[in-house]
Protein backbone atom coordinates (compact mmCIF):
# COMPACT_ATOMS: atom_id res chain seq x y z
CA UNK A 1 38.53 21.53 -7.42
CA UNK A 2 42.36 21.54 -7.15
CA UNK A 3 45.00 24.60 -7.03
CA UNK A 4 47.83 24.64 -8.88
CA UNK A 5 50.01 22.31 -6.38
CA UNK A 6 47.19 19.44 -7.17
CA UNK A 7 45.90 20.16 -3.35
CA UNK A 8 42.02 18.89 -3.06
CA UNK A 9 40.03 22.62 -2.30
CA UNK A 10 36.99 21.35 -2.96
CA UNK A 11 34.46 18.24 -4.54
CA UNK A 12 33.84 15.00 -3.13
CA UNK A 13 35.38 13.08 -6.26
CA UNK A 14 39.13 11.88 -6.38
CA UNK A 15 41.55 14.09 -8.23
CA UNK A 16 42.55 13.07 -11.41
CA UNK A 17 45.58 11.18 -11.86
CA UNK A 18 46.85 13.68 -14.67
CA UNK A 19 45.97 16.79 -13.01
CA UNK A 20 49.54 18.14 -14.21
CA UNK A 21 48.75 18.07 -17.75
CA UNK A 22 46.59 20.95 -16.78
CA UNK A 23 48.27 22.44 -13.44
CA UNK A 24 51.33 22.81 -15.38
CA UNK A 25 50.44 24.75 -18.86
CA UNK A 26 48.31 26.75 -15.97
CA UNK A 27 51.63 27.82 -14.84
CA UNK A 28 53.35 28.68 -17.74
CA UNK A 29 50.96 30.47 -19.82
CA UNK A 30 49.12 32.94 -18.09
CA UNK A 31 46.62 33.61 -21.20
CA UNK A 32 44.82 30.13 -20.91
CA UNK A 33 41.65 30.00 -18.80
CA UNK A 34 40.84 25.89 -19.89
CA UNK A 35 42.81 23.49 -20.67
CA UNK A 36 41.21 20.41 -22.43
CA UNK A 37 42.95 17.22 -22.22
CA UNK A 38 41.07 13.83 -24.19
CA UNK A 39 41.55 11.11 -26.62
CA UNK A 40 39.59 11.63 -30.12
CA UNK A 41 39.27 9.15 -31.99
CA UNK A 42 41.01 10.51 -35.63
CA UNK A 43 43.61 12.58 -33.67
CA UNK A 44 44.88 9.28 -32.08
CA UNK A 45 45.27 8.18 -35.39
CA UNK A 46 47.13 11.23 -36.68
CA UNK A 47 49.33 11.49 -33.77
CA UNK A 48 50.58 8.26 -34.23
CA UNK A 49 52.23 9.10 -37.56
CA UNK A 50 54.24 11.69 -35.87
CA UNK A 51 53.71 14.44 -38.79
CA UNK A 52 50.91 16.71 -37.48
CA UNK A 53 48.15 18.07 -38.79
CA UNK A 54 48.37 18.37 -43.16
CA UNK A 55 46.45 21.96 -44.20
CA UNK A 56 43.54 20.67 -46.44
CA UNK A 57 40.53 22.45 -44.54
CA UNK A 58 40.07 25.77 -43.25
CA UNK A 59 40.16 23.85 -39.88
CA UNK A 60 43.56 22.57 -40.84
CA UNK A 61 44.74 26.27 -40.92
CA UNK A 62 44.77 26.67 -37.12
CA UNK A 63 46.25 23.33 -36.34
CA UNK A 64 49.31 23.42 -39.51
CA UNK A 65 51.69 24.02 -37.02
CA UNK A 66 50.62 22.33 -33.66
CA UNK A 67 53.81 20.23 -32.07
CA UNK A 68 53.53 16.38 -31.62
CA UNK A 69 54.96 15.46 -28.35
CA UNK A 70 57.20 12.24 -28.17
CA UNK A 71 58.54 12.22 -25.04
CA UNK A 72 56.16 9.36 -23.39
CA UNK A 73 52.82 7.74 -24.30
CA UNK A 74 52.39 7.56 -20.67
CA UNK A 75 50.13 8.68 -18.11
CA UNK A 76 51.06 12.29 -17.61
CA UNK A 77 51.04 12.29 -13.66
CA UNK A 78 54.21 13.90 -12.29
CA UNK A 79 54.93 18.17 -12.37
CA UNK A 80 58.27 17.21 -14.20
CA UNK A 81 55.72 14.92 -16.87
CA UNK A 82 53.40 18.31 -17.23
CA UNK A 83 56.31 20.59 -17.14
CA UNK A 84 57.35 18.88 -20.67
CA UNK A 85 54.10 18.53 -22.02
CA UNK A 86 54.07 22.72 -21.40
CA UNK A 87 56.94 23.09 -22.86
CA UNK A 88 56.43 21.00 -25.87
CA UNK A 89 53.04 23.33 -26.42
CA UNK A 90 55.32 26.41 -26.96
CA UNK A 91 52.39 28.67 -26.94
CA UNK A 92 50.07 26.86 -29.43
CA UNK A 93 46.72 26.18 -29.20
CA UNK A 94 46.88 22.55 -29.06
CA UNK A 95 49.02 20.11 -29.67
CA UNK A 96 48.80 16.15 -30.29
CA UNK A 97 50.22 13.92 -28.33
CA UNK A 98 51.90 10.32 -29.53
CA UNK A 99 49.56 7.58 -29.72
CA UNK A 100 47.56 9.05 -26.17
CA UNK A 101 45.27 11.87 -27.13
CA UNK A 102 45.18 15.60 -27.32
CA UNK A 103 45.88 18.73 -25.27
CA UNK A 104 43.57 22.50 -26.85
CA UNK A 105 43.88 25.49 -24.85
CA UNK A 106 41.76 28.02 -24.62
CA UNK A 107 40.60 32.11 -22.95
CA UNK A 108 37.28 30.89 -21.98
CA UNK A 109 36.02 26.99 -21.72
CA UNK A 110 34.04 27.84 -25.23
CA UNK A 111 36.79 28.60 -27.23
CA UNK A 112 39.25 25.58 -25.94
CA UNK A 113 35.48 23.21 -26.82
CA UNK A 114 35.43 24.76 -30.15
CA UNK A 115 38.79 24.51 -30.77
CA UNK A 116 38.88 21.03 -29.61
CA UNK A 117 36.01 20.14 -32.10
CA UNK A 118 37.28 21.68 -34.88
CA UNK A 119 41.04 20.01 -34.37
CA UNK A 120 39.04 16.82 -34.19
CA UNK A 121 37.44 17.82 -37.68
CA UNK A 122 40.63 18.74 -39.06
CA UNK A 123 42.09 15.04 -37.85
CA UNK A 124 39.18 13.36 -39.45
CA UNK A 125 39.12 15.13 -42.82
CA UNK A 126 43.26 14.19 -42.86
CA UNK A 127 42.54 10.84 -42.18
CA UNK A 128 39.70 10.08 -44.75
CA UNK A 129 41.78 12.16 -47.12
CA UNK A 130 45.14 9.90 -46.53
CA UNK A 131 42.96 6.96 -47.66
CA UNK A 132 41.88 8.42 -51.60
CA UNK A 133 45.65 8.33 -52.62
CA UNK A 134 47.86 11.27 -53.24
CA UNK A 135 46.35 15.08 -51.69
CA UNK A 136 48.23 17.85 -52.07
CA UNK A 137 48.65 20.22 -48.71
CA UNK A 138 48.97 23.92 -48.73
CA UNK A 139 51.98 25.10 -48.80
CA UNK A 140 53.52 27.30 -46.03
CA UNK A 141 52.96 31.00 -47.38
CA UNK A 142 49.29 29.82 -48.37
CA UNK A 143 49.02 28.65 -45.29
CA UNK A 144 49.97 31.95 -43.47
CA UNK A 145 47.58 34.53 -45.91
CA UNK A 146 44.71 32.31 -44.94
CA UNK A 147 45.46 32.35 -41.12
CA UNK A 148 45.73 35.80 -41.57
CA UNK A 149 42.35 36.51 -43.43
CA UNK A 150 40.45 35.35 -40.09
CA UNK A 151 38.86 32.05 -41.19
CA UNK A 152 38.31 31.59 -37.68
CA UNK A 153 37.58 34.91 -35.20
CA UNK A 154 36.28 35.48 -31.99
CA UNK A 155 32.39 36.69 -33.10
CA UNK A 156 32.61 33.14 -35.43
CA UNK A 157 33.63 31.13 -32.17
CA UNK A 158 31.12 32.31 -30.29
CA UNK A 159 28.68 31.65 -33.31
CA UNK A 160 29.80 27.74 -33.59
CA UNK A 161 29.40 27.58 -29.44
CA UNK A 162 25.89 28.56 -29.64
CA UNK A 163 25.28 26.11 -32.53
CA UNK A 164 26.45 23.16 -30.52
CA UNK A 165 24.69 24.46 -27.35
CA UNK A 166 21.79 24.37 -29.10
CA UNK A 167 22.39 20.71 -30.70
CA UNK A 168 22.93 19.61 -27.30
CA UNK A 169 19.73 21.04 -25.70
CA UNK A 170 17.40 19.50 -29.01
């Protein structure tokens, strides 16, 4: 365990070297509980065309918008590094970074998991998608009514954490 400085509190393993991906969007956004920070397969692959995440999925709904950040495909290991990954995340849920991985936020450890799951799924279905030619994307004000309907509430979150919790334990 680590406070927000990256000062050891507690553990016998060595601190991660990009504790300030985490430290940092700690510091800015007082909402977020967990911070997930890892390198998915099909989100590598998306982030590395720069544009985001395409709406083709009801998954795609809560990632339309997510930012893409560009500054470095580095290590993130600095404050200053962190500080800009924060900012780039501009209160989103998650966003993608360039050729390295992905950052999802979350209130509780379940809902960043879920959230990281689903942004995965949302990644995939764009890639296999980009492969069978043209696809058309929602547009915009589509894109908006469905956010707004709900396709993805708390009581469903919870519902899709228990799900995996129990796929894990069978």
């Amino acid at each position: 365990m680590i406070d927000l400085e990256g000062n050891k509190l507690a553990g016998s393993a060595e601190r991660h070297s990009e504790y300030p991906l985490h430290t940092e969007i700690y510091k800015m956004y007082s909402e977020v509980n967990c911070v997930i920070h890892s390198h998915p397969f099909y989100s590598i692959i998306v982030s590395s065309t720069g544009d985001g995440i395409k709406v083709i999925s009801n998954e795609g709904v809560l990632f339309a918008d997510i930012p893409v950040f560009t500054e470095t495909t580095l290590l993130i290991r600095t404050p200053e590094q962190g500080q800009a990954v924060a900012r780039c995340l501009n209160g989103h849920r998650a966003l993608l970074m360039h050729n390295h991985g992905v950052i999802v936020t979350g209130t509780s450890v379940e809902e960043a998991t879920i959230y990281a799951l689903l942004l995965e799924r949302a990644a995939k279905l764009q890639v296999i998608a980009s492969q069978v030619g043209s696809v058309s994307w929602s547009q915009t004000e589509e894109v908006l009514r469905k956010r707004n309907q709900g396709v993805f509430y708390p009581k469903n979150i919870k519902e899709f954490w228990d799900y995996c919790v129990r796929a894990v334990r069978k």
